[in-house]
Protein backbone atom coordinates (compact mmCIF):
# COMPACT_ATOMS: atom_id res chain seq x y z
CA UNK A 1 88.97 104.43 112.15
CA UNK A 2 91.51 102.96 115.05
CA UNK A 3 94.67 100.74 114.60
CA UNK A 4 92.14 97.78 115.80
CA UNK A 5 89.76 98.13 112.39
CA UNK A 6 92.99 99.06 110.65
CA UNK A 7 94.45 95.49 111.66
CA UNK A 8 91.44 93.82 110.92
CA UNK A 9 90.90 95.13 107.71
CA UNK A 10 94.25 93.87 106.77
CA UNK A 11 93.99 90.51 108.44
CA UNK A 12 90.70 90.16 106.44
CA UNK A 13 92.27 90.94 103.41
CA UNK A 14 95.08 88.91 103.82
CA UNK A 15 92.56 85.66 104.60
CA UNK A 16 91.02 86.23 101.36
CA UNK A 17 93.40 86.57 99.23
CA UNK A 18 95.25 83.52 100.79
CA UNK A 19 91.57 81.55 100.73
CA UNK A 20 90.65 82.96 96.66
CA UNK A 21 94.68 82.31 95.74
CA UNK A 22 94.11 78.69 97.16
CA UNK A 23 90.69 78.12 94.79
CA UNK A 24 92.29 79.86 91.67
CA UNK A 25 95.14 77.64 92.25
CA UNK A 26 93.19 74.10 92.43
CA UNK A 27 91.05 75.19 89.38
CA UNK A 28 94.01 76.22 87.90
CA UNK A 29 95.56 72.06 88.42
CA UNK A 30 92.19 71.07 87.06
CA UNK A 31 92.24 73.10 84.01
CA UNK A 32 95.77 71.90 83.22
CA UNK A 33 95.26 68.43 83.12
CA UNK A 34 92.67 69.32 80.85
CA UNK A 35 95.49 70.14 78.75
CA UNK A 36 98.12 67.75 80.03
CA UNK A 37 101.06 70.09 80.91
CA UNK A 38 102.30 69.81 84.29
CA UNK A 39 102.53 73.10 86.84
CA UNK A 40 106.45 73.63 86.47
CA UNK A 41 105.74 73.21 82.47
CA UNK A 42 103.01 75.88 82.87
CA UNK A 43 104.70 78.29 84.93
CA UNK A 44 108.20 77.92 82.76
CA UNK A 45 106.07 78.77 78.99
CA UNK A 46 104.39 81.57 81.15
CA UNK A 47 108.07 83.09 81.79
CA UNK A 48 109.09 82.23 78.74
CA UNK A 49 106.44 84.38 76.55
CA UNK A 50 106.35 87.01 79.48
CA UNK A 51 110.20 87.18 79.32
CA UNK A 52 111.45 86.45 76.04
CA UNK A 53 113.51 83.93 74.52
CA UNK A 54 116.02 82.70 77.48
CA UNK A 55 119.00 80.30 78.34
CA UNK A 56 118.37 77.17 80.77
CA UNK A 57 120.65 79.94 83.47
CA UNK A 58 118.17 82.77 83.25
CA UNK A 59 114.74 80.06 83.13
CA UNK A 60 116.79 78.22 86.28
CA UNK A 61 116.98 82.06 88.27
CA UNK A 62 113.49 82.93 87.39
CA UNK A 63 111.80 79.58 88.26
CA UNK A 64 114.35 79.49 91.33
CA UNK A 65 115.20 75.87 90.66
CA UNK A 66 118.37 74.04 89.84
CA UNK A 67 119.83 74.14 85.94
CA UNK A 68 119.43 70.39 86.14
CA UNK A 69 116.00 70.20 87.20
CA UNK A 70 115.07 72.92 84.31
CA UNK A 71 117.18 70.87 81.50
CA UNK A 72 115.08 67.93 82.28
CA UNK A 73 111.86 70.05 82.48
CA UNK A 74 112.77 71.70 79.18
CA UNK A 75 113.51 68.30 77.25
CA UNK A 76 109.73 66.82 78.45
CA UNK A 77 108.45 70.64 76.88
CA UNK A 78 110.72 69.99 73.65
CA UNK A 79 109.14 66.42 73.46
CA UNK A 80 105.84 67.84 73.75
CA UNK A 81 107.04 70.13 70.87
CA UNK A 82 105.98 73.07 73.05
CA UNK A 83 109.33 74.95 73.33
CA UNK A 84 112.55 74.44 71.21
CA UNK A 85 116.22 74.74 71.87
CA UNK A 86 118.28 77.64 69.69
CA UNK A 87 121.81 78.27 69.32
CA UNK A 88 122.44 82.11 69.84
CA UNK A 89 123.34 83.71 66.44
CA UNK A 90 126.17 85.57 67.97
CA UNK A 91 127.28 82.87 70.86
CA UNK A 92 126.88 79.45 69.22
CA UNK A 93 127.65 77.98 73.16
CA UNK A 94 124.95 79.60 74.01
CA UNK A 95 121.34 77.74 74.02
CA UNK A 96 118.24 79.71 74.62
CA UNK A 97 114.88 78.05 74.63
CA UNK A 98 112.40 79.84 72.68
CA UNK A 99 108.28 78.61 72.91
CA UNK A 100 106.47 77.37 70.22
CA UNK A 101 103.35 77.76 68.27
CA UNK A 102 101.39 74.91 70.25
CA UNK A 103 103.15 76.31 74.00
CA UNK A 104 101.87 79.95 73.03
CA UNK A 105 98.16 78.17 72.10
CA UNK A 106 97.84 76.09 75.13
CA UNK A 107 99.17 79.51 77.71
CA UNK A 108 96.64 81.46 75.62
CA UNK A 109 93.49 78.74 76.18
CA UNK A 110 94.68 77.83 80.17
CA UNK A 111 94.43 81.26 80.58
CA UNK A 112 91.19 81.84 78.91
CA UNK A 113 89.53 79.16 80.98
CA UNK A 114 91.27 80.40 84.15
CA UNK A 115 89.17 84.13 83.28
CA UNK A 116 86.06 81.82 82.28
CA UNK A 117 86.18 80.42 85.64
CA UNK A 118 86.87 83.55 87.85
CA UNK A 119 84.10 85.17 85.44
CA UNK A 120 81.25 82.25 86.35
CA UNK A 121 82.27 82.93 90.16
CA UNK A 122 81.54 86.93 89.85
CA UNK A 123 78.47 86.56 88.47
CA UNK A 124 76.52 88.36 91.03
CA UNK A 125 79.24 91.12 91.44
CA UNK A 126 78.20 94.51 89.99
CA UNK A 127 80.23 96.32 87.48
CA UNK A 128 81.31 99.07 89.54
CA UNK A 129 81.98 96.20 92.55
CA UNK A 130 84.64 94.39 89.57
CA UNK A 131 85.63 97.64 88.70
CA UNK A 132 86.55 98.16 92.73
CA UNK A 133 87.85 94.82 92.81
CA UNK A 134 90.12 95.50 90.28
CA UNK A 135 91.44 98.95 91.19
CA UNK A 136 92.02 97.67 94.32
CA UNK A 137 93.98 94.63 93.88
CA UNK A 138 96.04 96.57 91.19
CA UNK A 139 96.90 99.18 94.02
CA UNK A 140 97.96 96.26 96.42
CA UNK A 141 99.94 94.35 93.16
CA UNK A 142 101.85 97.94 92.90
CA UNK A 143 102.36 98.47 96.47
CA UNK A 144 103.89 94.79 96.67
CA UNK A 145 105.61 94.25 93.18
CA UNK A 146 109.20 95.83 93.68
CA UNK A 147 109.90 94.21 97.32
């Protein structure tokens, strides 16, 4: 193999994955308002269970948006009775944000419909061409994930 089929290989792979992120991501919009949560609400409930229980600070670093922007998103969430605000048990300045019952049951069923989708699209894949698939993209995820 020469640097040219190397280079296309990768540009190919790079146009897919660009193309399939784009379709995931407008099914994903779809299957939200199914749910009515908004994108930012989505994405900060995700962090939230993958992270633990967090102050407005750390949510604000890991969604890389202003503390303001992620006080107002947080008050629509504790409206929606999806997350609630704590006072730390040792700090009582401190406020962390943990997510509630019906924020952990909508993640689990967006998510669910999000594999239902991607499942209904792979129909006519093999098993040992998901199996592939999946190796594969799990290589590239731990090639990329500590840039």
């Amino acid at each position: 193999m020469n640097d040219n089929d190397i280079c296309n290989n990768v540009i190919n792979i790079e146009k897919y994955l660009r193309r399939v992120d784009y379709i995931i991501r407008l099914k994903g919009r779809e299957i939200l308002n199914d749910f009515n949560i908004t994108i930012p609400q989505f994405s900060a409930l995700q962090i939230l269970i993958n992270n633990g229980v967090l102050t407005i600070g750390e949510l604000s670093q890991k969604m890389a948006l202003a503390c303001s922007t992620i006080t107002d998103l947080v008050d629509r969430m504790e409206k929606n009775q999806l997350v609630v605000r704590k006072k730390d048990e040792k700090d009582k300045r401190v406020v962390r944000i943990e997510v509630l019952p019906k924020g952990h049951d909508i993640v689990k069923r967006v998510l669910e419909k999000r594999v239902q989708f991607l499942d209904s699209k792979m129909v006519d894949l093999t098993e040992e061409e998901k199996i592939s698939l999946s190796k594969g993209l799990e290589s590239l995820y731990n090639a990329m994930k500590d840039n």
